[in-house]
Protein backbone atom coordinates (compact mmCIF):
# COMPACT_ATOMS: atom_id res chain seq x y z
CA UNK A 1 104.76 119.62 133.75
CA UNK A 2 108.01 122.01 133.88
CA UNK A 3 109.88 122.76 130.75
CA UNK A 4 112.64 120.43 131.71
CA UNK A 5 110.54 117.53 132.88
CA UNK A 6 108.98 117.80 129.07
CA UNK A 7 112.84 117.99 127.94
CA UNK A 8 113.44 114.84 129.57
CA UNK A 9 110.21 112.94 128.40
CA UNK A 10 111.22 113.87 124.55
CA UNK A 11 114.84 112.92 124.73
CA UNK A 12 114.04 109.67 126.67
CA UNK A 13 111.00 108.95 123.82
CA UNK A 14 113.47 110.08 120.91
CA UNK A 15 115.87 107.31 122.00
CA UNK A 16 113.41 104.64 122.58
CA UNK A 17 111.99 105.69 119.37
CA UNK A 18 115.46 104.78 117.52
CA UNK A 19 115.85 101.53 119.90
CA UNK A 20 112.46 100.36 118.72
CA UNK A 21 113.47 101.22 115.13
CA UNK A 22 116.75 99.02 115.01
CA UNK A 23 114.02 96.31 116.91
CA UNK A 24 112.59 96.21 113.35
CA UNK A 25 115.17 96.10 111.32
CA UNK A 26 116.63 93.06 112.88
CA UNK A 27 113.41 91.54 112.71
CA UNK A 28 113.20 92.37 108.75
CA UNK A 29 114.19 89.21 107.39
CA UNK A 30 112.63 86.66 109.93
CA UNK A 31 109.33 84.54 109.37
CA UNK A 32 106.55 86.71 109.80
CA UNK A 33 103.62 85.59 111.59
CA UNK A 34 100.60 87.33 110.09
CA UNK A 35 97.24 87.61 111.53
CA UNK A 36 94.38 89.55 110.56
CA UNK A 37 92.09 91.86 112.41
CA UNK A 38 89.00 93.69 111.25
CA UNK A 39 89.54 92.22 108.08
CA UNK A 40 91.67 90.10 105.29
CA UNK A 41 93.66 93.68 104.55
CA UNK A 42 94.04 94.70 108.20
CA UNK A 43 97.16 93.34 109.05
CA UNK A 44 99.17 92.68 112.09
CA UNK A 45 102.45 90.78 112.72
CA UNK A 46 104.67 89.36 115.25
CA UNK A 47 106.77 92.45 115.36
CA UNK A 48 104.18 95.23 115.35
CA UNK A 49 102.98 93.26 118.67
CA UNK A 50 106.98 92.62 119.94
CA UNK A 51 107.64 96.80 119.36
CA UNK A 52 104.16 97.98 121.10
CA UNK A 53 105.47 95.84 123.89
CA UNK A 54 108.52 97.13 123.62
CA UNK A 55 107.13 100.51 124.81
CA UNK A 56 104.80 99.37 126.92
CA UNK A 57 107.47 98.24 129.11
CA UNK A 58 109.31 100.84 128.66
CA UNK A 59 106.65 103.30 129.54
CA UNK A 60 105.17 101.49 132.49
CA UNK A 61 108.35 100.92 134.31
CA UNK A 62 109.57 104.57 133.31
CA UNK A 63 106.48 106.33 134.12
CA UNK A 64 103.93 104.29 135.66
CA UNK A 65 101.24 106.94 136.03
CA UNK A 66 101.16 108.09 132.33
CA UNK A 67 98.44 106.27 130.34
CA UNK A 68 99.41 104.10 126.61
CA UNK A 69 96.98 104.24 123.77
CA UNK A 70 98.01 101.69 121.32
CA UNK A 71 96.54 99.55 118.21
CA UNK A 72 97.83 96.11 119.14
CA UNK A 73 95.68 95.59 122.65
CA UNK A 74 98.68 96.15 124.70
CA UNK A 75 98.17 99.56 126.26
CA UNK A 76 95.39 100.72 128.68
CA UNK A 77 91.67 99.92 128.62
CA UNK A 78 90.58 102.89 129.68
CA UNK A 79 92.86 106.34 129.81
CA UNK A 80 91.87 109.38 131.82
CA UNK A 81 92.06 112.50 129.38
CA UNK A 82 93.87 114.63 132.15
CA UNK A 83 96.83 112.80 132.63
CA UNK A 84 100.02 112.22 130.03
CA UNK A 85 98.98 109.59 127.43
CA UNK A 86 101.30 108.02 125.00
CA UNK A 87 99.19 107.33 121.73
CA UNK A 88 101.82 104.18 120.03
CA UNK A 89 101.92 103.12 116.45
CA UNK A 90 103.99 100.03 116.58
CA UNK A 91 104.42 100.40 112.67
CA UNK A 92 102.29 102.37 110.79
CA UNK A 93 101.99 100.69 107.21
CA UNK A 94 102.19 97.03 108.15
CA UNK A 95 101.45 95.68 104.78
CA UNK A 96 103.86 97.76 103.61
CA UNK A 97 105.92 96.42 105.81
CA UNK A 98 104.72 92.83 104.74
CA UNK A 99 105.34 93.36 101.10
CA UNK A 100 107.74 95.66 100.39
CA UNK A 101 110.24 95.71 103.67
CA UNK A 102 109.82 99.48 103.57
CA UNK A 103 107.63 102.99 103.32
CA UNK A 104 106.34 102.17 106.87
CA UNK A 105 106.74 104.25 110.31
CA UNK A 106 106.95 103.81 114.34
CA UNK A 107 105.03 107.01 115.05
CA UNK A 108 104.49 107.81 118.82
CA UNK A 109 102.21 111.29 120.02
CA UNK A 110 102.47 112.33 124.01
CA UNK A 111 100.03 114.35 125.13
CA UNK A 112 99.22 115.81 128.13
CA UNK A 113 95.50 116.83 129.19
CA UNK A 114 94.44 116.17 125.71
CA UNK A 115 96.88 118.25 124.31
CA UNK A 116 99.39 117.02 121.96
CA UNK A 117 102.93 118.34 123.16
CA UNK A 118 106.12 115.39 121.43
CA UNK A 119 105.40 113.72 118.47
CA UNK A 120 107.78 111.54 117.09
CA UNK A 121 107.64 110.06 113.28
CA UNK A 122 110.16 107.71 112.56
CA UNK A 123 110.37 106.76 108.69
CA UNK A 124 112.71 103.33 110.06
CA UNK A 125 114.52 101.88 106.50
CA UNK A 126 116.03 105.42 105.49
CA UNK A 127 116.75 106.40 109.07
CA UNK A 128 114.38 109.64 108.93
CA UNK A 129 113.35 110.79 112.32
CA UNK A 130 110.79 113.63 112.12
CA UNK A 131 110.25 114.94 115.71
CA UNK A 132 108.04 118.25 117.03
CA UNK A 133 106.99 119.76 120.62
CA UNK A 134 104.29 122.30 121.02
CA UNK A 135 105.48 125.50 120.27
CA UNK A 136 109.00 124.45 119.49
CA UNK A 137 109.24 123.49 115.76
CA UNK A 138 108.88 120.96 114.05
CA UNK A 139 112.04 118.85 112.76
CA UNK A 140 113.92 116.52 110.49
CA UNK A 141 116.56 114.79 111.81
CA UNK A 142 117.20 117.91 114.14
CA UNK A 143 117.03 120.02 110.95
CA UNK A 144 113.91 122.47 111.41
CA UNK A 145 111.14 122.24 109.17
CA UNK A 146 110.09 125.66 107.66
CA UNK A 147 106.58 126.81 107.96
CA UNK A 148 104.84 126.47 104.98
CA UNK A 149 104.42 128.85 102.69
CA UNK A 150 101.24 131.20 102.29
CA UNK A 151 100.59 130.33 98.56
CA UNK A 152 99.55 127.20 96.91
CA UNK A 153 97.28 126.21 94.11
CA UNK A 154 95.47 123.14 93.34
CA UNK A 155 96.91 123.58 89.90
CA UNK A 156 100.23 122.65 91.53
CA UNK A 157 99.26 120.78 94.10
CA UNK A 158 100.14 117.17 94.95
CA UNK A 159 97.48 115.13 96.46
CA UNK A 160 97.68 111.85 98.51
CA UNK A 161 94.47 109.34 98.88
CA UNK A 162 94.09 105.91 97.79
CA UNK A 163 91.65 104.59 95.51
CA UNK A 164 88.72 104.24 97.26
CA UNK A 165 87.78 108.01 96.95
CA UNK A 166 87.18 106.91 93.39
CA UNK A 167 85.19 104.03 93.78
CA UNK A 168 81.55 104.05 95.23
CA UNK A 169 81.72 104.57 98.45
CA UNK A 170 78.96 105.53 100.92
CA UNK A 171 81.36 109.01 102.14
CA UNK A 172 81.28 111.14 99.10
CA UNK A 173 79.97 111.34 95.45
CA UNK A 174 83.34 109.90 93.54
CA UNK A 175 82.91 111.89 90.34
CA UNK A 176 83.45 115.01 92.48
CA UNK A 177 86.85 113.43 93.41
CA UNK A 178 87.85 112.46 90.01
CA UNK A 179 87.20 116.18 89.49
CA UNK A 180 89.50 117.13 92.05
CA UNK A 181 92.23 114.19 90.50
CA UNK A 182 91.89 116.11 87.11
CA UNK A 183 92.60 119.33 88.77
CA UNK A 184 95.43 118.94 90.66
CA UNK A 185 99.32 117.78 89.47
CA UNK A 186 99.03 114.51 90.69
CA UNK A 187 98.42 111.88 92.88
CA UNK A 188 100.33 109.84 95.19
CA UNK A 189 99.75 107.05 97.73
CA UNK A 190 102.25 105.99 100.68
CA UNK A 191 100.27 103.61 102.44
CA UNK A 192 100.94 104.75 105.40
CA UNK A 193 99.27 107.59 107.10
CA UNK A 194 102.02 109.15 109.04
CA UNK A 195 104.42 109.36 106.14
CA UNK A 196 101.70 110.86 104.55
CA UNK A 197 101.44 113.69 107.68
CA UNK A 198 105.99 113.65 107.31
CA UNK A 199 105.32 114.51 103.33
CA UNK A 200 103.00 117.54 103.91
CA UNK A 201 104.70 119.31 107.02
CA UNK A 202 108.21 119.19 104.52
CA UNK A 203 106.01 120.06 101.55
CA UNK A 204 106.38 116.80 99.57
CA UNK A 205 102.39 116.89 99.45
CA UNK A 206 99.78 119.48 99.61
CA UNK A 207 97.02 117.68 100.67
CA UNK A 208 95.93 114.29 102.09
CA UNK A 209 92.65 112.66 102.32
CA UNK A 210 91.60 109.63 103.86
CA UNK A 211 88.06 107.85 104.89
CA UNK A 212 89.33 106.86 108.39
CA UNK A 213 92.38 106.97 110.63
CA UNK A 214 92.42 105.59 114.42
CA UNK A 215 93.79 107.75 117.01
CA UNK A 216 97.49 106.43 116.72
CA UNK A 217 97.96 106.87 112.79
CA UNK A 218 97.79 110.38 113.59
CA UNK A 219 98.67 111.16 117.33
CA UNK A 220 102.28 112.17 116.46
CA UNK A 221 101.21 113.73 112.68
CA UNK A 222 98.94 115.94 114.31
CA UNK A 223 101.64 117.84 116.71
CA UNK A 224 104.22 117.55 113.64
CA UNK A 225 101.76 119.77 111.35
CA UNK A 226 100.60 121.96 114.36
CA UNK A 227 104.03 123.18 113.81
CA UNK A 228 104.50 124.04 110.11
CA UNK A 229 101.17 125.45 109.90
CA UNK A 230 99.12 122.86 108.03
CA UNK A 231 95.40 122.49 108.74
CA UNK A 232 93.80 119.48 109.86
CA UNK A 233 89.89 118.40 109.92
CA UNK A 234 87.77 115.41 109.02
CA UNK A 235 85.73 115.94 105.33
CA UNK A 236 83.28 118.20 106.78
CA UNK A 237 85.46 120.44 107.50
CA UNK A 238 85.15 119.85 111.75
CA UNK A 239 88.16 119.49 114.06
CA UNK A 240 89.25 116.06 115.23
CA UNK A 241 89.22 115.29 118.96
CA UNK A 242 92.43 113.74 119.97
CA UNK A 243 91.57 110.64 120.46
CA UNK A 244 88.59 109.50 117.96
CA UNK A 245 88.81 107.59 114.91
CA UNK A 246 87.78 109.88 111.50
CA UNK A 247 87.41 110.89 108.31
CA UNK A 248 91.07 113.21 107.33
CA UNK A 249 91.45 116.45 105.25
CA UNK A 250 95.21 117.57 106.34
CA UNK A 251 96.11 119.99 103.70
CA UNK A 252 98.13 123.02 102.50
CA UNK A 253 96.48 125.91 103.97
CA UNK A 254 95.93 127.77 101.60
CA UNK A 255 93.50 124.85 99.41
CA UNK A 256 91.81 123.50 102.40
CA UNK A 257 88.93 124.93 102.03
CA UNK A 258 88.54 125.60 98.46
CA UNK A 259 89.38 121.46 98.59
CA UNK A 260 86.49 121.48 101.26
CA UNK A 261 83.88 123.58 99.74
CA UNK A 262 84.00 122.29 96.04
CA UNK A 263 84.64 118.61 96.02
CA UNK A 264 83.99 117.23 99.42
CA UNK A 265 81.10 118.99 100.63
CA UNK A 266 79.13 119.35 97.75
CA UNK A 267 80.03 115.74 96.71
CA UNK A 268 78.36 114.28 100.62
CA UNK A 269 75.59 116.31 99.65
CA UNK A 270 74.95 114.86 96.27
CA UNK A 271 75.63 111.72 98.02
CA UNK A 272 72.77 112.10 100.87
């Protein structure tokens, strides 16, 4: 694809991006309708199903040869890796979107031959887009994101999980963890995994660990911290394929590893 056939794809995703956004936010208020899927805590609601359809029209009548990933069953069954696949979070953090009306994102990744080349991130209640292509920066609200920096400590570090990592768990050894809670500043959880990825590429966070994301909590994330230079691999320390579900460390960095070699490793270890 030429460099202005990519231009158009991002400008035409940017804007249905926003037009999906205000979808939500005039669907705030209504009745929600809320159904459950794997189990009682995986949510889904009317309007996480109305906005994936939303682009799945759009997409298929814009571009009927490109291929939709998606969480709520509406995109493709099966998608051929060398073509242009749109990977679709409807709304990424639906029970925060249940319970609290906010802290939740539309987050939409394009890639193309299994590379990841737009990402969009789209924080909808404070009107925060966070946007990257491949080798063109990575941005907030068309202000560029810096690169992050080439020092960071743990003892300074802010670190986003949830509190499973320190409950038993069949992953890791939890008292490694707890380790790892005592060492760093703090803690924080969003509940949503690509606010988490917005947080670390404009250095709210240093590091974020979770036991599973699907492709399309962190198609978009992915391409956003390509671009500010944050490293990304399940807890072993492996890359992630583009489109498998697994296990996150997306961190600072400069901690990554010492985050990987002291308290995740040796704590699946101690767990086998």
């Amino acid at each position: 694809m030429k460099e202005e056939e990519i231009a158009t794809l991002y400008n035409q995703a940017r804007n249905w991006v926003i037009e999906a956004g205000t979808l939500v936010r005039d669907n705030l208020h209504i009745p929600l309708t809320i159904d459950t899927k794997s189990n009682a805590n995986d949510l889904v609601t009317q309007v996480d199903q109305e906005v994936e359809y939303f682009f799945v029209s759009k997409i298929k009548k814009h571009y009927p040869h490109h291929f939709l990933l998606s969480e709520e069953g509406y995109g493709d069954r099966e998608v051929d890796e060398k073509g242009i696949i749109w990977v679709v979070d409807p709304i990424d953090g639906t029970k925060n979107f249940v319970h609290q009306k906010k802290c939740f994102a539309i987050s939409v990744g394009i890639y193309m031959d299994g590379v990841g080349e737009i990402g969009f991130i789209y924080d909808v209640m404070n009107y925060q887009m966070y946007s990257a292509k491949r080798n063109g920066g990575a941005f907030k609200n068309n202000k560029s994101l810096p690169a992050l920096s080439s020092h960071k400590s743990l003892e300074t570090a802010m670190l986003c999980m949830n509190h499973h990592w320190l409950m038993k768990n069949r992953l890791v050894d939890e008292s490694y963890i707890a380790q790892l809670v005592r060492r760093v500043r703090g803690t924080r959880a969003y509940g949503s995994a690509a606010l988490a990825f917005t947080a670390l590429a404009e250095g709210s966070i240093d590091a974020y660990m979770t036991m599973r994301l699907e492709p399309w909590d962190m198609a978009a994330g992915r391409i956003l911290i390509n671009e500010v230079g944050g490293k990304l691999t399940n807890i072993v320390g492996e890359d992630i394929a583009p489109f498998e579900k697994s296990s996150v460390l997306l961190c600072h960095p400069a901690i990554h590893q010492e985050v990987l070699n002291h308290y995740l490793i040796p704590s699946r270890q101690k767990k086998i």
